[in-house]
C-alpha atoms as a PDB file:
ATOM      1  CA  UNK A   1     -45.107 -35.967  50.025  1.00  0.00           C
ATOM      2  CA  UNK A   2     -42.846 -32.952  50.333  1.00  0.00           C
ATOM      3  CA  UNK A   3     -44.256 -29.716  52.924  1.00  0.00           C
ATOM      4  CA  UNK A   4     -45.298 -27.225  50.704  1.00  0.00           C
ATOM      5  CA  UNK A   5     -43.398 -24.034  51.347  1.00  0.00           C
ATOM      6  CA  UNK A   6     -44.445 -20.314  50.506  1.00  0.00           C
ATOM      7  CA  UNK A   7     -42.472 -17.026  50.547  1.00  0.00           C
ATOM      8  CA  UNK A   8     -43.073 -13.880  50.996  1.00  0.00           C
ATOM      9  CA  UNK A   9     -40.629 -11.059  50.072  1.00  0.00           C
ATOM     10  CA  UNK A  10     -40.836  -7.399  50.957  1.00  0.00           C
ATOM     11  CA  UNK A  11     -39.413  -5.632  47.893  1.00  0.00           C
ATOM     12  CA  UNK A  12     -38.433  -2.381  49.436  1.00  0.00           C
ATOM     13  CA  UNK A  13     -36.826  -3.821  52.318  1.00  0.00           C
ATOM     14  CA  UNK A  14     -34.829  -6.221  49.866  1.00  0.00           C
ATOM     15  CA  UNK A  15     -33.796  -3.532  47.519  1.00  0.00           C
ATOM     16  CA  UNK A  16     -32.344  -1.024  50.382  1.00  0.00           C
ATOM     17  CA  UNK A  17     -30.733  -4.252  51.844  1.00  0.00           C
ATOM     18  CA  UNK A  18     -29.214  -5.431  48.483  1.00  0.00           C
ATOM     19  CA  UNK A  19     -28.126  -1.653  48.066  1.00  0.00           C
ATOM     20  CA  UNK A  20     -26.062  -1.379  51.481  1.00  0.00           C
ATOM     21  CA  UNK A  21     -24.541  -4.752  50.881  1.00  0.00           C
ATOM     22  CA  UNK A  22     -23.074  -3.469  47.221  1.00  0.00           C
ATOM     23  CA  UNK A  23     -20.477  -1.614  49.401  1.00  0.00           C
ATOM     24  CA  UNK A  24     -19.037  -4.915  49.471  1.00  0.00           C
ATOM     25  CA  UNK A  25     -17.348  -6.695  46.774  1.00  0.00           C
ATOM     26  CA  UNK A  26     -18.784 -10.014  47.507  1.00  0.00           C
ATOM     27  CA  UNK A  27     -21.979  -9.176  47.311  1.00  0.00           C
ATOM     28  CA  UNK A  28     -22.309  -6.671  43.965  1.00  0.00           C
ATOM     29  CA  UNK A  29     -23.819  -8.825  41.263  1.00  0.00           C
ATOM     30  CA  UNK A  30     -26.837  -9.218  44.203  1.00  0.00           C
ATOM     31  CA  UNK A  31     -29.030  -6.657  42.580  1.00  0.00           C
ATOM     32  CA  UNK A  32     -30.300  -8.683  40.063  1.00  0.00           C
ATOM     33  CA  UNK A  33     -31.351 -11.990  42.429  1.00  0.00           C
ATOM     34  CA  UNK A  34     -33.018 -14.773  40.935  1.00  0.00           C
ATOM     35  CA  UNK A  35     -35.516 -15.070  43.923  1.00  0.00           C
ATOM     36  CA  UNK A  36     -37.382 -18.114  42.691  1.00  0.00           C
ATOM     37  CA  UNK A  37     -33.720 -19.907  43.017  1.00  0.00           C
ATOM     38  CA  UNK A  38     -32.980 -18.521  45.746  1.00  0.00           C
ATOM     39  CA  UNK A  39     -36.158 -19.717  47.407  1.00  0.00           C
ATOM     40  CA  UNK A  40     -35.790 -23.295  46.203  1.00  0.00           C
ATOM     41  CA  UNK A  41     -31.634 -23.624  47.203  1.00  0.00           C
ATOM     42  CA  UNK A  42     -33.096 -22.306  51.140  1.00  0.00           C
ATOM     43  CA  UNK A  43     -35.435 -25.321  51.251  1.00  0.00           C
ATOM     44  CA  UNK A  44     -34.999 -28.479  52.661  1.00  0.00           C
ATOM     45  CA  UNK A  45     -34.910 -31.806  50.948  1.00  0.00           C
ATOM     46  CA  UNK A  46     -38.524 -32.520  52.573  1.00  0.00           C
ATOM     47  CA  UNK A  47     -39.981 -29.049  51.507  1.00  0.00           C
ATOM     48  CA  UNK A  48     -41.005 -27.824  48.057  1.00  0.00           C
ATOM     49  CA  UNK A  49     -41.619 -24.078  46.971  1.00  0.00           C
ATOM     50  CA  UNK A  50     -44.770 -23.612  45.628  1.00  0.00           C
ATOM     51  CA  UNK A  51     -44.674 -19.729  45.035  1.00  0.00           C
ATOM     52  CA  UNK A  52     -42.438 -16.920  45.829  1.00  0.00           C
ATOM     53  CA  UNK A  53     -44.534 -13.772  46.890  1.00  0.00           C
ATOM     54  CA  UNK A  54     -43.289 -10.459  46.000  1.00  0.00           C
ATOM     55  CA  UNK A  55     -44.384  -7.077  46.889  1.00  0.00           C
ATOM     56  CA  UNK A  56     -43.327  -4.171  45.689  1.00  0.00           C
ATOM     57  CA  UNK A  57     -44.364  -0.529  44.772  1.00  0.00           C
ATOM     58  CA  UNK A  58     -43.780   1.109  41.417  1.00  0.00           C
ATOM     59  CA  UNK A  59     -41.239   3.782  42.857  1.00  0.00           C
ATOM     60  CA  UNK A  60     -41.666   7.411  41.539  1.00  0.00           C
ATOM     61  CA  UNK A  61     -39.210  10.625  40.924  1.00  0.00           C
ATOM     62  CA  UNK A  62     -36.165   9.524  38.835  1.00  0.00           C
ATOM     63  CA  UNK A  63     -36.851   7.799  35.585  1.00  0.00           C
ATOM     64  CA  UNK A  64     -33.927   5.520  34.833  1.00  0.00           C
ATOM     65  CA  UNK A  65     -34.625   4.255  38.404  1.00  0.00           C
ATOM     66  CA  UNK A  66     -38.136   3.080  37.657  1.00  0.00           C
ATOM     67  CA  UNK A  67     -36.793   1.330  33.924  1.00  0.00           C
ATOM     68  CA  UNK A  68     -34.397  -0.569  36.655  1.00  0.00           C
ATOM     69  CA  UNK A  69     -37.127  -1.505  38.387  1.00  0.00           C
ATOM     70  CA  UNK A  70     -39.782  -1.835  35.697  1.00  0.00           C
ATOM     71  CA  UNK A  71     -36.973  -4.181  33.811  1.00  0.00           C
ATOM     72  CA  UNK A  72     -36.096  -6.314  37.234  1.00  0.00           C
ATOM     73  CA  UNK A  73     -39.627  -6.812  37.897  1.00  0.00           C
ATOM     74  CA  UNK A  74     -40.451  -8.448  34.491  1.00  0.00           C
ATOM     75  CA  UNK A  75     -37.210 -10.162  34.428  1.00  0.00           C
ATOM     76  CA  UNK A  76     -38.460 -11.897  37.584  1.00  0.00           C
ATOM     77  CA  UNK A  77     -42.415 -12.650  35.950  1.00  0.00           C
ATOM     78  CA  UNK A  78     -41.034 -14.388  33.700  1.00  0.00           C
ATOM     79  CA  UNK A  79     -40.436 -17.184  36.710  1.00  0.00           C
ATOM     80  CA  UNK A  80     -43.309 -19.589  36.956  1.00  0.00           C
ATOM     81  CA  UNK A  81     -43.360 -19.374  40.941  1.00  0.00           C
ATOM     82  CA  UNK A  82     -42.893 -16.016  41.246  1.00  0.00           C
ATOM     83  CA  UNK A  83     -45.698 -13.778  42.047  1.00  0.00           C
ATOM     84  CA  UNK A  84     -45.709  -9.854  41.828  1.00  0.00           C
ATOM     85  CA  UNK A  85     -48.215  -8.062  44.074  1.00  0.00           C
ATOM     86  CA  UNK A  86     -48.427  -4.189  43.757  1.00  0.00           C
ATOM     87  CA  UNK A  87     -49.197  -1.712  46.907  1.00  0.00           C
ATOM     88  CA  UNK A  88     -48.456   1.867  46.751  1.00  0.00           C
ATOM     89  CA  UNK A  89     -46.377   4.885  48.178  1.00  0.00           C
ATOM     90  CA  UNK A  90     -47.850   6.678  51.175  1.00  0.00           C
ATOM     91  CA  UNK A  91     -45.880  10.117  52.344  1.00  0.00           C
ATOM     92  CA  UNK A  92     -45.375   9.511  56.264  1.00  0.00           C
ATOM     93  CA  UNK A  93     -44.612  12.753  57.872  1.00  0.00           C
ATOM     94  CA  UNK A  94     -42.791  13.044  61.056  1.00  0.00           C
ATOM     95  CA  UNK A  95     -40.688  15.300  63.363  1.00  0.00           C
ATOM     96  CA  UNK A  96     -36.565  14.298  63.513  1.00  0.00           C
ATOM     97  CA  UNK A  97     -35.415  15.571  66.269  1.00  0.00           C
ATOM     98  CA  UNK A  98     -31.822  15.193  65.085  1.00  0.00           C
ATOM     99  CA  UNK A  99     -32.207  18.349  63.386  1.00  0.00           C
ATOM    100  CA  UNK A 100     -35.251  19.716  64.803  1.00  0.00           C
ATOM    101  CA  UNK A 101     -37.794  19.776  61.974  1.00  0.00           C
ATOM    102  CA  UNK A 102     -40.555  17.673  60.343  1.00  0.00           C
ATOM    103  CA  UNK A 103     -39.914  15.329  57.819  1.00  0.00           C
ATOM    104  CA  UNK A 104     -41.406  13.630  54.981  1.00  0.00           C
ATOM    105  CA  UNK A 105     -40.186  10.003  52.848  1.00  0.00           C
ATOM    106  CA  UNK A 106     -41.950   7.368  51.625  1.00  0.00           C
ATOM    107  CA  UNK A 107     -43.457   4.196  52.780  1.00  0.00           C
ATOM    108  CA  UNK A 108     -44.548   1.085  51.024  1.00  0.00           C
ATOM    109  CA  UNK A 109     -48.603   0.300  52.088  1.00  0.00           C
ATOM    110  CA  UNK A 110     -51.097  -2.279  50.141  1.00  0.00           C
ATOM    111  CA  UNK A 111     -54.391  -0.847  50.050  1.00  0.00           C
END
């Protein structure tokens, strides 16, 4: 009986990641990774994939950005071991001393 193997996949780290890796030719039709296949071509022979966890937040400001987003996210529900799970933006604030002021961006929480 094969060891039953889940993922878990932090959305906003993968996007950013898949974003600085464009910058190389190899690597620019990444954007739009079939994760489910991915999963199951990382696993061993002994090992299945059960589900592939995803978690994500719906991002805000720019609206063709969230239709990217909105239209990679269903493309990827339609995968029977795929899983979407939905947290939210939370505004972190803090100082940069770089250039010597406070700071606000973004960070992906589940509440």
């Amino acid at each position: 009986m094969p060891k039953r193997v889940i993922f878990y996949i932090d959305g906003f780290n993968l996007y950013y990641g898949m974003i600085s890796a464009t910058r190389y030719d190899k690597y620019k039709n990444y954007k739009w990774l079939n994760l489910q296949l991915l999963a199951e071509n990382i696993v061993k022979p002994f090992q299945e994939v059960v589900t592939v966890k995803y978690f994500t937040s719906n991002i805000t400001g720019e609206k063709d950005k969230l239709k990217r987003q909105r239209t990679y996210i269903e493309a990827l529900s339609t995968l029977p071991k795929i899983k979407i799970y939905y947290g939210t933006y939370q505004i972190k604030k803090s100082f940069d001393k770089n250039i010597q002021q406070h700071v606000t961006y973004p960070i992906e929480k589940k509440i």
